[in-house]
C-alpha atoms as a PDB file:
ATOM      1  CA  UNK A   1     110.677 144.071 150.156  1.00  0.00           C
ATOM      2  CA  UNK A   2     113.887 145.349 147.988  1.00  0.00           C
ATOM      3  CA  UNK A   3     113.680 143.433 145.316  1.00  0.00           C
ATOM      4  CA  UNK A   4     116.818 144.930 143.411  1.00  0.00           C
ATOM      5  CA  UNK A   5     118.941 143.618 146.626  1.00  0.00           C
ATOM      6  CA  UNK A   6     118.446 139.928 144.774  1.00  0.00           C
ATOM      7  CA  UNK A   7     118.958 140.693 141.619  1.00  0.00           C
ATOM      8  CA  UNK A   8     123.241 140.048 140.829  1.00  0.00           C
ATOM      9  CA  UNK A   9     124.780 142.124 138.330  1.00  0.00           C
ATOM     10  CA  UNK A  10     127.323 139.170 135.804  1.00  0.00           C
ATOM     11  CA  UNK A  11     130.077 141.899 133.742  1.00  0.00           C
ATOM     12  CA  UNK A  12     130.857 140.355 130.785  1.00  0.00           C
ATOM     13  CA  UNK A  13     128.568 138.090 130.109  1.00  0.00           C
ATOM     14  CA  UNK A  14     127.271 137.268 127.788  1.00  0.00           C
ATOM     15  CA  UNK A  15     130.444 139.437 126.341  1.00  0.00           C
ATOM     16  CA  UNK A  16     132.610 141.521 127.222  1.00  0.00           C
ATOM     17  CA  UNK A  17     131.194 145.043 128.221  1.00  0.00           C
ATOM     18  CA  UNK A  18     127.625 143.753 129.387  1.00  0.00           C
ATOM     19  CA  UNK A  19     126.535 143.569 132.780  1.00  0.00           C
ATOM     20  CA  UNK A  20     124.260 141.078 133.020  1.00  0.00           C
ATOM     21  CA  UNK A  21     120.965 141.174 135.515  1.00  0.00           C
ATOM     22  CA  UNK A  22     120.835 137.879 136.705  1.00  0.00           C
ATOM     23  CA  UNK A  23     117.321 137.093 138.154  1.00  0.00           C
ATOM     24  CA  UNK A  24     118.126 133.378 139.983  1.00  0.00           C
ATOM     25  CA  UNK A  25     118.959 134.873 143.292  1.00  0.00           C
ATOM     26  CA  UNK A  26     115.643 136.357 142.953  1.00  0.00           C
ATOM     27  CA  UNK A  27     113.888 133.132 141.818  1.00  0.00           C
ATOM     28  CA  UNK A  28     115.318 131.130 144.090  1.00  0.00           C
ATOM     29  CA  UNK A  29     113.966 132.727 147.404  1.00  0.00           C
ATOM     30  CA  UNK A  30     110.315 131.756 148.310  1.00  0.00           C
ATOM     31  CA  UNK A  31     109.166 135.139 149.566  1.00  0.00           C
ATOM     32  CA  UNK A  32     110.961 137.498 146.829  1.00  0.00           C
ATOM     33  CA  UNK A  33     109.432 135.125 144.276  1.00  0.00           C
ATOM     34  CA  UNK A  34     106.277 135.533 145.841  1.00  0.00           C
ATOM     35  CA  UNK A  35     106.024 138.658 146.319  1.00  0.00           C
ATOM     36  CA  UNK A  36     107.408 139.543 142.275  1.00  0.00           C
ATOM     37  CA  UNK A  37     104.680 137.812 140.884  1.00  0.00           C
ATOM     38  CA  UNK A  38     102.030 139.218 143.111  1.00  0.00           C
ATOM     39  CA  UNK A  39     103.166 142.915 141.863  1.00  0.00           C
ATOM     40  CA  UNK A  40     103.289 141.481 138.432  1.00  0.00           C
ATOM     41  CA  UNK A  41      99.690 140.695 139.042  1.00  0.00           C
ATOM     42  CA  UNK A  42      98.637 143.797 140.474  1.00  0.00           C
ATOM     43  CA  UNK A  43      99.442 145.706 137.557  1.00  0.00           C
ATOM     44  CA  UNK A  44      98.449 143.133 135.004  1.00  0.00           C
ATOM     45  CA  UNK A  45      95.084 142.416 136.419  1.00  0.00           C
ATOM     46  CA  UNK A  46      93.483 145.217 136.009  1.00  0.00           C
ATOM     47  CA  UNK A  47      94.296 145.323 131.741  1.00  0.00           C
ATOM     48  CA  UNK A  48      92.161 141.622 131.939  1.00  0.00           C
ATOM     49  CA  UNK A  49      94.736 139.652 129.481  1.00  0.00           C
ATOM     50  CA  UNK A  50      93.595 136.190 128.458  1.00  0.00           C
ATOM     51  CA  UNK A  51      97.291 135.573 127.796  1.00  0.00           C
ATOM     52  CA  UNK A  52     100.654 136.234 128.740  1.00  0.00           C
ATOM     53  CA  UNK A  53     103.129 135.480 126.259  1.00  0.00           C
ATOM     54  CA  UNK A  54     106.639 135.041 127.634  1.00  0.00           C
ATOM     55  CA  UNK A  55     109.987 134.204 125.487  1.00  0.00           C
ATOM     56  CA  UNK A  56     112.217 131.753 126.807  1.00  0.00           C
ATOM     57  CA  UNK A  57     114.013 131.200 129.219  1.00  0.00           C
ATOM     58  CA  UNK A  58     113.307 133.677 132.366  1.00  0.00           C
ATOM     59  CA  UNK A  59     109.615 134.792 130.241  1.00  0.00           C
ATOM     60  CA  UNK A  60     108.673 130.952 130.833  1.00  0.00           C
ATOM     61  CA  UNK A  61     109.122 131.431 134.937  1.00  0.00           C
ATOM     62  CA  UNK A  62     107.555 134.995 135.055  1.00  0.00           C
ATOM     63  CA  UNK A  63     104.997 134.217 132.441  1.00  0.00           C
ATOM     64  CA  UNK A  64     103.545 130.551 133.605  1.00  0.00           C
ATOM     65  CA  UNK A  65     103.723 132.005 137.158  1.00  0.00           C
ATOM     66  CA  UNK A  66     102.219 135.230 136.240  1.00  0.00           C
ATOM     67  CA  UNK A  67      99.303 133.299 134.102  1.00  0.00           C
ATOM     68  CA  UNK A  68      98.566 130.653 137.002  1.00  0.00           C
ATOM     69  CA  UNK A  69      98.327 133.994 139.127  1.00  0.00           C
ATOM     70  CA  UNK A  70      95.941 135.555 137.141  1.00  0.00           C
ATOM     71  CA  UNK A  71      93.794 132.743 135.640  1.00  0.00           C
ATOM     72  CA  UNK A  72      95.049 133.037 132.316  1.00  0.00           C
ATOM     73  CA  UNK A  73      96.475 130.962 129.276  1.00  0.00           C
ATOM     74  CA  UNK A  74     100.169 131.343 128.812  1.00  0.00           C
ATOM     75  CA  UNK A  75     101.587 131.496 125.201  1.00  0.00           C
ATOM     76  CA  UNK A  76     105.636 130.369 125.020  1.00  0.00           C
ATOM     77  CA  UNK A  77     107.876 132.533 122.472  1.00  0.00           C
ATOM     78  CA  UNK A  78     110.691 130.089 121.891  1.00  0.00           C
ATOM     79  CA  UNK A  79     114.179 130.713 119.671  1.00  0.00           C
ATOM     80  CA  UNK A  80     113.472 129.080 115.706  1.00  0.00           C
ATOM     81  CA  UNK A  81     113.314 124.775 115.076  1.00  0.00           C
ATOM     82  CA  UNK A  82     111.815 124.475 118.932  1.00  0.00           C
ATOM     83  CA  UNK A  83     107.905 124.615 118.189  1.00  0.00           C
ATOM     84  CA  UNK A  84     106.629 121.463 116.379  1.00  0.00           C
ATOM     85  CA  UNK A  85     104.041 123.112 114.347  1.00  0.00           C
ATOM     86  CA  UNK A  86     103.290 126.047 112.201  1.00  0.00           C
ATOM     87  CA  UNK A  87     104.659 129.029 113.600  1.00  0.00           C
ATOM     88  CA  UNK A  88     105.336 133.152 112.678  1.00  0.00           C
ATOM     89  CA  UNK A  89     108.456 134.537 113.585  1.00  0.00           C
ATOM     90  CA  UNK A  90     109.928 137.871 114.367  1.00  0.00           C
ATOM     91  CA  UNK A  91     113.581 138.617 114.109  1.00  0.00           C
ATOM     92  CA  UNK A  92     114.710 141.274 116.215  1.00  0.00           C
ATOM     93  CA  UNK A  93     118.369 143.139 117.390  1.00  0.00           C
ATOM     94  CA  UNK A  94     119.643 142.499 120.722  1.00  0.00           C
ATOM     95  CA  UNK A  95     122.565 145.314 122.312  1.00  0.00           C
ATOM     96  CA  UNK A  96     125.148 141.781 121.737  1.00  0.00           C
ATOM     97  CA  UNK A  97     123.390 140.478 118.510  1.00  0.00           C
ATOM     98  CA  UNK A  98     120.348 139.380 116.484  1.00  0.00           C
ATOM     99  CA  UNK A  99     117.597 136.386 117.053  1.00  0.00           C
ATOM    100  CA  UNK A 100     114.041 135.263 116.225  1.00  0.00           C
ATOM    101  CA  UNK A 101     111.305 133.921 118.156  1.00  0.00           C
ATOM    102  CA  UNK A 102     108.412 131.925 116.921  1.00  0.00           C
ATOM    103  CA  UNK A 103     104.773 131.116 118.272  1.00  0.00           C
ATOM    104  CA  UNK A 104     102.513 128.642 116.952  1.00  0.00           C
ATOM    105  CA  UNK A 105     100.118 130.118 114.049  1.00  0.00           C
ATOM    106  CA  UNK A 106      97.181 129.123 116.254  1.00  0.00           C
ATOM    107  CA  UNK A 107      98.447 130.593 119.845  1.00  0.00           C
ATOM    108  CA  UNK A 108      96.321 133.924 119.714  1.00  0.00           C
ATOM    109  CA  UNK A 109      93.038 134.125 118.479  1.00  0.00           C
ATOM    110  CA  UNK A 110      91.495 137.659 116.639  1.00  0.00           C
ATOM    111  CA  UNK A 111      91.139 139.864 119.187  1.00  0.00           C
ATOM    112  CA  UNK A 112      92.631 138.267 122.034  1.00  0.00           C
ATOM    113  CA  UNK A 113      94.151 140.375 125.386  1.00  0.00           C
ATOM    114  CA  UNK A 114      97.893 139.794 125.294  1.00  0.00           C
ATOM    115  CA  UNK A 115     100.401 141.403 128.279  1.00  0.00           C
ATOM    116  CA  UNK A 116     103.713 140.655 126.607  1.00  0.00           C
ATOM    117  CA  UNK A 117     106.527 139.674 129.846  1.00  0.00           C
ATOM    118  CA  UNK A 118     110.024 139.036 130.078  1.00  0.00           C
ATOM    119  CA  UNK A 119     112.638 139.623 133.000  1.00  0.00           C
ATOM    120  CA  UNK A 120     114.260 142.772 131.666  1.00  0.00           C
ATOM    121  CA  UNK A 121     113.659 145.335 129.098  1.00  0.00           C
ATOM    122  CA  UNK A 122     117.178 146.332 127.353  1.00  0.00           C
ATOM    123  CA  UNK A 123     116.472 148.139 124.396  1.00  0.00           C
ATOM    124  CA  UNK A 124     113.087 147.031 123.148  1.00  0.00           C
ATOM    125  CA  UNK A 125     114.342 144.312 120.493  1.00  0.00           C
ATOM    126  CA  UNK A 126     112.661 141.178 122.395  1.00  0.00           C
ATOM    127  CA  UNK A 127     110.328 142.928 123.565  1.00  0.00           C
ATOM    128  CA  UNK A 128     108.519 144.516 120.257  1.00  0.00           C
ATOM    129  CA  UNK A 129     109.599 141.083 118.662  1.00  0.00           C
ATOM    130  CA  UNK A 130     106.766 139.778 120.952  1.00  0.00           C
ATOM    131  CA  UNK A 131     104.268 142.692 120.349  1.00  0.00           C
ATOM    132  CA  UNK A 132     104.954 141.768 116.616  1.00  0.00           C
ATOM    133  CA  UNK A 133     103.840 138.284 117.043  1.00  0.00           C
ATOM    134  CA  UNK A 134     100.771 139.123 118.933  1.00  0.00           C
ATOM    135  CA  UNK A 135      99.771 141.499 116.237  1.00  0.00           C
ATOM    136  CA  UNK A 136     100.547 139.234 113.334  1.00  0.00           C
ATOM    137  CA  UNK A 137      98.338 137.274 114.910  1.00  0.00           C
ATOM    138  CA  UNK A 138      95.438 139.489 115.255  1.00  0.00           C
ATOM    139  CA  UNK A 139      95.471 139.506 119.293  1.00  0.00           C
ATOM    140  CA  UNK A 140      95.738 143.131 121.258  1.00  0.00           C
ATOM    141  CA  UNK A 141      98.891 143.564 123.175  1.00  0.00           C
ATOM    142  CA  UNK A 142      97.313 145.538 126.626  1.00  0.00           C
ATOM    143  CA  UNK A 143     100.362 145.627 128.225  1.00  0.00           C
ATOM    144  CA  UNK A 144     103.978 144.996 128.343  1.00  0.00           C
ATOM    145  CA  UNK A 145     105.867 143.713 131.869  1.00  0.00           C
ATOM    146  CA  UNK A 146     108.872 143.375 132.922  1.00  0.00           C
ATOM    147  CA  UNK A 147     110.631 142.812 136.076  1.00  0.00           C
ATOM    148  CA  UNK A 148     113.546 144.909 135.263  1.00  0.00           C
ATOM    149  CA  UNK A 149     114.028 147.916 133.167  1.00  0.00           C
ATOM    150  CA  UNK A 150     117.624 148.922 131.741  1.00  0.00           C
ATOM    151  CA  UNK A 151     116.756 152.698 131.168  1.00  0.00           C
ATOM    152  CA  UNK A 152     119.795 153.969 130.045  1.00  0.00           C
ATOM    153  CA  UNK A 153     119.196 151.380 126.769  1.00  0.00           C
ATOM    154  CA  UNK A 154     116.001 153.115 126.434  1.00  0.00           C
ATOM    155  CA  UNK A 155     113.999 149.876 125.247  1.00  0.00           C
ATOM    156  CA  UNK A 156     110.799 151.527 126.351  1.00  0.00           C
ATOM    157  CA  UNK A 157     110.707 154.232 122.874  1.00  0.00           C
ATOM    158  CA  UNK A 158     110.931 150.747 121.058  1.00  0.00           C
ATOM    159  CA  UNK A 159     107.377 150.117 122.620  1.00  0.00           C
ATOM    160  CA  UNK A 160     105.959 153.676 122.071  1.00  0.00           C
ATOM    161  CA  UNK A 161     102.088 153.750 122.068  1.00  0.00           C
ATOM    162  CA  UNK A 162     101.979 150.623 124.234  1.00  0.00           C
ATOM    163  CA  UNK A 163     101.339 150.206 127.827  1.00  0.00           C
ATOM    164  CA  UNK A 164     104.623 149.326 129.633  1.00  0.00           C
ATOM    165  CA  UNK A 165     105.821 148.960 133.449  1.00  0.00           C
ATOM    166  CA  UNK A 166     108.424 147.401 134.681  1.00  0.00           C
ATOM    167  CA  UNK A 167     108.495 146.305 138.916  1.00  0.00           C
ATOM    168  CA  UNK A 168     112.689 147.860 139.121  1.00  0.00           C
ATOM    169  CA  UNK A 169     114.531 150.620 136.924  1.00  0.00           C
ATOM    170  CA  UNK A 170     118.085 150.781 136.724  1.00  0.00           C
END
């Protein structure tokens, strides 16, 4: 199964000069849904993570549906003022801004097996903002997943050293 073919490209959005890779068409059919999380899971298996973080919003699909998958805990990244405890943050550059994300203190113990997910690596900023967290934590990052991968934004030297796949390249 292509699953490129159901992914939609959005210009200008979220401003003007971005094309955006919008992953509902995707989500929204049974079998390409399926079948995504099953190669997310065939490459994340084998690395034995006791917890996929994801940040919101598309992370939370991938990642809770990835962790069910693979027996796992799943650890939400969510945007500053969301969590309702203590939390570490991360503030990191997008290619149409800046943000933060947040976990609670107590979401990964010393030495836990973290695969970091989101829907698409851009260039890295999200993406390292997660690794950050995991490390400030104490946890081991053993792999970073993504369904998509924007290469020409060359996100993946942001995550130099780590272990990093994404299921399409474009």
């Amino acid at each position: 199964m292509d699953l490129a073919e159901l992914i939609r490209d959005v210009p200008d959005f979220p401003s003007a000069g971005i094309v955006f890779k919008d992953v509902m068409p995707l989500l929204a059919d049974p079998a390409a849904f399926r079948e995504t999380i099953d190669r997310l899971a065939a490459w994340a298996g084998p690395r034995t993570p006791d917890i996929i973080l994801g940040a919101e919003a598309r992370g939370f699909i991938f990642g809770g549906a990835l962790a069910y998958a693979l027996g796992c805990g799943f650890v939400a990244a969510r945007k500053p003022g969301k969590l309702p405890w203590k939390t570490v943050e991360a503030t990191y550059a997008l290619e149409y801004g800046t943000d933060s994300l947040q976990v609670h203190a107590d979401a990964v113990a010393e030495g836990t097996r973290v695969i970091v997910l989101d829907d698409v690596l851009a260039t890295g900023g999200t993406a390292k903002a997660k690794v950050d967290l995991v490390e400030q934590l104490g946890g081991t990052v053993v792999g970073a997943l993504f369904v998509i991968e924007l290469t020409f934004l060359h996100g993946r030297e942001r995550l130099s050293g780590y272990d990093v796949h994404a299921l399409i390249a474009v």
